[in-house]
C-alpha atoms as a PDB file:
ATOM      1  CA  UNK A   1       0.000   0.000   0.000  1.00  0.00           C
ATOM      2  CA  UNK A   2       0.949   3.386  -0.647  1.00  0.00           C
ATOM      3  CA  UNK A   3       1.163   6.595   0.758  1.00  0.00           C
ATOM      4  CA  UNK A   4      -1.711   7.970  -1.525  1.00  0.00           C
ATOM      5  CA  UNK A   5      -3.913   4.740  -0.706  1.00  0.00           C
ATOM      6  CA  UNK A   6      -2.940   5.276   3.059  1.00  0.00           C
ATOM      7  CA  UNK A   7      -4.545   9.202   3.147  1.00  0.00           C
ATOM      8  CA  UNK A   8      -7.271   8.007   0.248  1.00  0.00           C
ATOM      9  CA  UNK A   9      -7.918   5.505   3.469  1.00  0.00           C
ATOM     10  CA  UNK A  10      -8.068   7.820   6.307  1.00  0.00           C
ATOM     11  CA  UNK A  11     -10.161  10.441   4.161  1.00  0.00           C
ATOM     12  CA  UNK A  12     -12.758   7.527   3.686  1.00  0.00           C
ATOM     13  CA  UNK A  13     -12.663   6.719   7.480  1.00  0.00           C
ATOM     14  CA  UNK A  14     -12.950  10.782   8.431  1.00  0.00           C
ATOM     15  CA  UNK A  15     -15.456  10.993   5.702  1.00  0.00           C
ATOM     16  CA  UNK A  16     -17.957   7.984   6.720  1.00  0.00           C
ATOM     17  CA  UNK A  17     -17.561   9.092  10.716  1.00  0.00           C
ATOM     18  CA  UNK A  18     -18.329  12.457   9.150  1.00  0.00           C
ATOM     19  CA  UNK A  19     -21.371  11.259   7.689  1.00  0.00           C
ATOM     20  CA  UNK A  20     -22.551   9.412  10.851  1.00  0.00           C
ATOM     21  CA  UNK A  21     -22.159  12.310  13.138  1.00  0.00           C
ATOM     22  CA  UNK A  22     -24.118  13.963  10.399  1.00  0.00           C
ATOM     23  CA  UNK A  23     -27.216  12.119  10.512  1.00  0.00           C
ATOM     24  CA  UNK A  24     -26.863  11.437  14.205  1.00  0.00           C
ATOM     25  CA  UNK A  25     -26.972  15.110  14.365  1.00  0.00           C
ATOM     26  CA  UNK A  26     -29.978  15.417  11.432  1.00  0.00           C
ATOM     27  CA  UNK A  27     -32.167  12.343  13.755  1.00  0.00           C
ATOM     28  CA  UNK A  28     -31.563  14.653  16.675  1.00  0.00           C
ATOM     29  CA  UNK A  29     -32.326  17.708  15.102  1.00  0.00           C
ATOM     30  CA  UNK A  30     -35.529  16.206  13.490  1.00  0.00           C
ATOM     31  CA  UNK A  31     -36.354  14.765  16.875  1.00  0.00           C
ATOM     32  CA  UNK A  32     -36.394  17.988  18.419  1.00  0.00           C
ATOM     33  CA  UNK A  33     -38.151  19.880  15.570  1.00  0.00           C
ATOM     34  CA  UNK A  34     -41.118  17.292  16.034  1.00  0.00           C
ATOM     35  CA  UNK A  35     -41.159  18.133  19.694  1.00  0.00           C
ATOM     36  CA  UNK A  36     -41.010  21.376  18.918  1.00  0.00           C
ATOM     37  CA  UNK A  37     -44.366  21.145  16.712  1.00  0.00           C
ATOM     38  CA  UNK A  38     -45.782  19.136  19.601  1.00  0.00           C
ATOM     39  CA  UNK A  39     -45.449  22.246  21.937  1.00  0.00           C
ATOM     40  CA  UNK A  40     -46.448  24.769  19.273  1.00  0.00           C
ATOM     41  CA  UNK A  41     -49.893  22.631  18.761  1.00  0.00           C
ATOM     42  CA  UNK A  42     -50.411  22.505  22.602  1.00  0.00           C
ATOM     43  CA  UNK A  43     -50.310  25.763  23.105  1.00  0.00           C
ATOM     44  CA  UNK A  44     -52.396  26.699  19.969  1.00  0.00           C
ATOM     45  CA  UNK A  45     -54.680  24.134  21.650  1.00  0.00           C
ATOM     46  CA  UNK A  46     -54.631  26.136  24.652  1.00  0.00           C
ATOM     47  CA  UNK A  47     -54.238  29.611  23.526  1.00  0.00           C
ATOM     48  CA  UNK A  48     -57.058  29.727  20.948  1.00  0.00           C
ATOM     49  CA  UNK A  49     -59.906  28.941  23.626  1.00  0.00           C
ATOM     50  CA  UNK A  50     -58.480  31.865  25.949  1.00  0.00           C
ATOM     51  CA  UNK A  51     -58.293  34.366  22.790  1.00  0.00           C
ATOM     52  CA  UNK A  52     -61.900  33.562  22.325  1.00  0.00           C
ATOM     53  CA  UNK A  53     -62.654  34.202  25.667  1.00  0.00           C
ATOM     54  CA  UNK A  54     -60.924  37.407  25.965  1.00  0.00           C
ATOM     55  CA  UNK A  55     -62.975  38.765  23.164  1.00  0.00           C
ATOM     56  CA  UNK A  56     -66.477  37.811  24.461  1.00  0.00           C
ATOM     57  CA  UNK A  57     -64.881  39.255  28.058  1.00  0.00           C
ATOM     58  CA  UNK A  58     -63.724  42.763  25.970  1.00  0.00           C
ATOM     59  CA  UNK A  59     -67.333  42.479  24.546  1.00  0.00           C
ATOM     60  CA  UNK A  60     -68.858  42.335  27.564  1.00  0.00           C
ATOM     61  CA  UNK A  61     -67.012  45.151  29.226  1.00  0.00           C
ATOM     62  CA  UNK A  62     -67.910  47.111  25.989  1.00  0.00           C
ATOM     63  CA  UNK A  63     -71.456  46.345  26.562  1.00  0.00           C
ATOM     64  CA  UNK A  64     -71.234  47.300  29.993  1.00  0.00           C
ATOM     65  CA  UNK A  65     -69.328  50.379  29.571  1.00  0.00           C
ATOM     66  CA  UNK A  66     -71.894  51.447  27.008  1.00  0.00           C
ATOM     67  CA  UNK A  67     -74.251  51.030  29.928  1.00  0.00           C
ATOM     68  CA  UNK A  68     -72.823  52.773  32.534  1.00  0.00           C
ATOM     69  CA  UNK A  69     -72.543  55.398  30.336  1.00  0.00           C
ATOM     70  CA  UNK A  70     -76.060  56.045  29.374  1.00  0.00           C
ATOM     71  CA  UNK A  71     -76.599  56.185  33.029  1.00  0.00           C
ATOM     72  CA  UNK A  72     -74.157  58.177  33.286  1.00  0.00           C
ATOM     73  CA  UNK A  73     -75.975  60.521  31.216  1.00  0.00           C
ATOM     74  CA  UNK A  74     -79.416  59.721  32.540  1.00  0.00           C
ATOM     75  CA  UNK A  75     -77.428  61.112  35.923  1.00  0.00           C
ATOM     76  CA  UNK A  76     -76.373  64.105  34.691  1.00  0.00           C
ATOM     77  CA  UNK A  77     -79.148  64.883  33.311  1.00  0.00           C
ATOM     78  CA  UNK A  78     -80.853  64.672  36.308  1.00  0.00           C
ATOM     79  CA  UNK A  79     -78.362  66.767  38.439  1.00  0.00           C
ATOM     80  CA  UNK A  80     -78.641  69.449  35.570  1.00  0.00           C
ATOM     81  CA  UNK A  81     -82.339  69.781  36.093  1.00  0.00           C
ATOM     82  CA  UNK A  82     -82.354  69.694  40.366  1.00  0.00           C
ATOM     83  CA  UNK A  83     -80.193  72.232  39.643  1.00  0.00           C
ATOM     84  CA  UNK A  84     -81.971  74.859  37.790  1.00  0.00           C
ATOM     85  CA  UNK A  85     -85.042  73.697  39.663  1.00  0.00           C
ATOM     86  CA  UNK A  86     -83.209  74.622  43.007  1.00  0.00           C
ATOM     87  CA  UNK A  87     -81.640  77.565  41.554  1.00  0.00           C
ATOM     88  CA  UNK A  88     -85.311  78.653  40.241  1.00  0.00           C
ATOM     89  CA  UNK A  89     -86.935  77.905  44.002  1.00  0.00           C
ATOM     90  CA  UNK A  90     -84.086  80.139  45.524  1.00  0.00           C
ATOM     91  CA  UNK A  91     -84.457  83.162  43.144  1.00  0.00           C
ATOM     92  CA  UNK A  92     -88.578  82.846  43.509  1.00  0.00           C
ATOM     93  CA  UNK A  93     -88.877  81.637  47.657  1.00  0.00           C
ATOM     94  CA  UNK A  94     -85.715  83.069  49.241  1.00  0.00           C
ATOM     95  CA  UNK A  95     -86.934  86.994  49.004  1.00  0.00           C
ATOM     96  CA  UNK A  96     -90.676  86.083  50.537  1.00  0.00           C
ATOM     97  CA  UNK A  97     -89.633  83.529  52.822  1.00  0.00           C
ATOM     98  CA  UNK A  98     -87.133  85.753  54.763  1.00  0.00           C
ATOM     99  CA  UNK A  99     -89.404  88.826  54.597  1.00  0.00           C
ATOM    100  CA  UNK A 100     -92.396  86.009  56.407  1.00  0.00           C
ATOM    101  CA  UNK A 101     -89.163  85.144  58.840  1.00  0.00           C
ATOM    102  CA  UNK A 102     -88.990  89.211  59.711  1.00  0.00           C
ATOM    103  CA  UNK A 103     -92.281  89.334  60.083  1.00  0.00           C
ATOM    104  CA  UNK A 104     -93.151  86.821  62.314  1.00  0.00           C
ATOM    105  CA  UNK A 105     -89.881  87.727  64.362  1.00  0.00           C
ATOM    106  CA  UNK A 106     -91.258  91.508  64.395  1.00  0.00           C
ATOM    107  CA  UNK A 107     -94.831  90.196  65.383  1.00  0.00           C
ATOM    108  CA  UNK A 108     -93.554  87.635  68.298  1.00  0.00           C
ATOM    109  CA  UNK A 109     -91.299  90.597  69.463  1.00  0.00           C
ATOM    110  CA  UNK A 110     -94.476  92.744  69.682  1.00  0.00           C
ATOM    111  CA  UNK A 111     -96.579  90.176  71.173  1.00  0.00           C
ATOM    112  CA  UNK A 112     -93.878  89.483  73.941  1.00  0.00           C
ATOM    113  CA  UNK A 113     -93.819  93.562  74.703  1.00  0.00           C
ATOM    114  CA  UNK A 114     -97.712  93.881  74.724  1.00  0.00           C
ATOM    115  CA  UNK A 115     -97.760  90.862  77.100  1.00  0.00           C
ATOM    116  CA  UNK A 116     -94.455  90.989  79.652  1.00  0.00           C
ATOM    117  CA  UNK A 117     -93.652  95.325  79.103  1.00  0.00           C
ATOM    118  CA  UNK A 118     -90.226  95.655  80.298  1.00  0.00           C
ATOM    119  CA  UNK A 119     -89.728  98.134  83.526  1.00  0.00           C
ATOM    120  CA  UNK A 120     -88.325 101.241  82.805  1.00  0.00           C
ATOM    121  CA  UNK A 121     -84.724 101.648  82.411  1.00  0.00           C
ATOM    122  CA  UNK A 122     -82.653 103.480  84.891  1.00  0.00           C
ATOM    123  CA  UNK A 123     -80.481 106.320  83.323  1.00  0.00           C
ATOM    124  CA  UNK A 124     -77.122 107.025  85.309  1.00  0.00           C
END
């Protein structure tokens, strides 16, 4: 044997354990590609049902929100009109009803004069 049919040898030999660390590594990879798929699917599995599920909960909060804000509305609505109403029963009752306070402060004054007249007062 020669030199050249010694390294044509040991290229064969490199080349073939080459090759079988190759497809070890290629059955590993694919291995862990299929697991990989596995997990992807799971959690497609899982994650589509709680997508769904947070849109009908965001549709239900819209819903709601749409409510609350009509009454909302309704309320201040409401407040506006107790509002003018109470600022219209001020302007037209406050004037009348303190003048009917004077008076009948004036008239129980008088009354307790006519009944109980206070002695004269002493001057110094």
């Amino acid at each position: 044997m020669s030199a050249a049919d010694v390294v044509v040898l040991v290229a064969a030999v490199v080349a073939c354990v080459a090759a079988i660390v190759s497809l070890a590594a290629a059955a590993i990879f694919v291995g862990q590609v299929r697991r990989f798929e596995r997990g992807v699917e799971e959690l497609r599995a899982e994650a589509v049902p709680l997508v769904s599920e947070a849109r009908q909960a965001v549709d239900h909060a819209t819903s709601e929100m749409a409510r609350v804000e009509a009454v909302l509305e309704g309320t201040e609505s409401v407040t506006a009109t107790v509002d003018s109403a109470s600022r219209l029963a001020q302007r037209a009752f406050a004037n009348p009803v303190v003048k009917v306070l004077a008076f009948r402060a004036g008239t129980a004054s008088g009354l307790r004069q006519l009944r109980d007249p206070a002695p004269p007062r002493k001057t110094r």
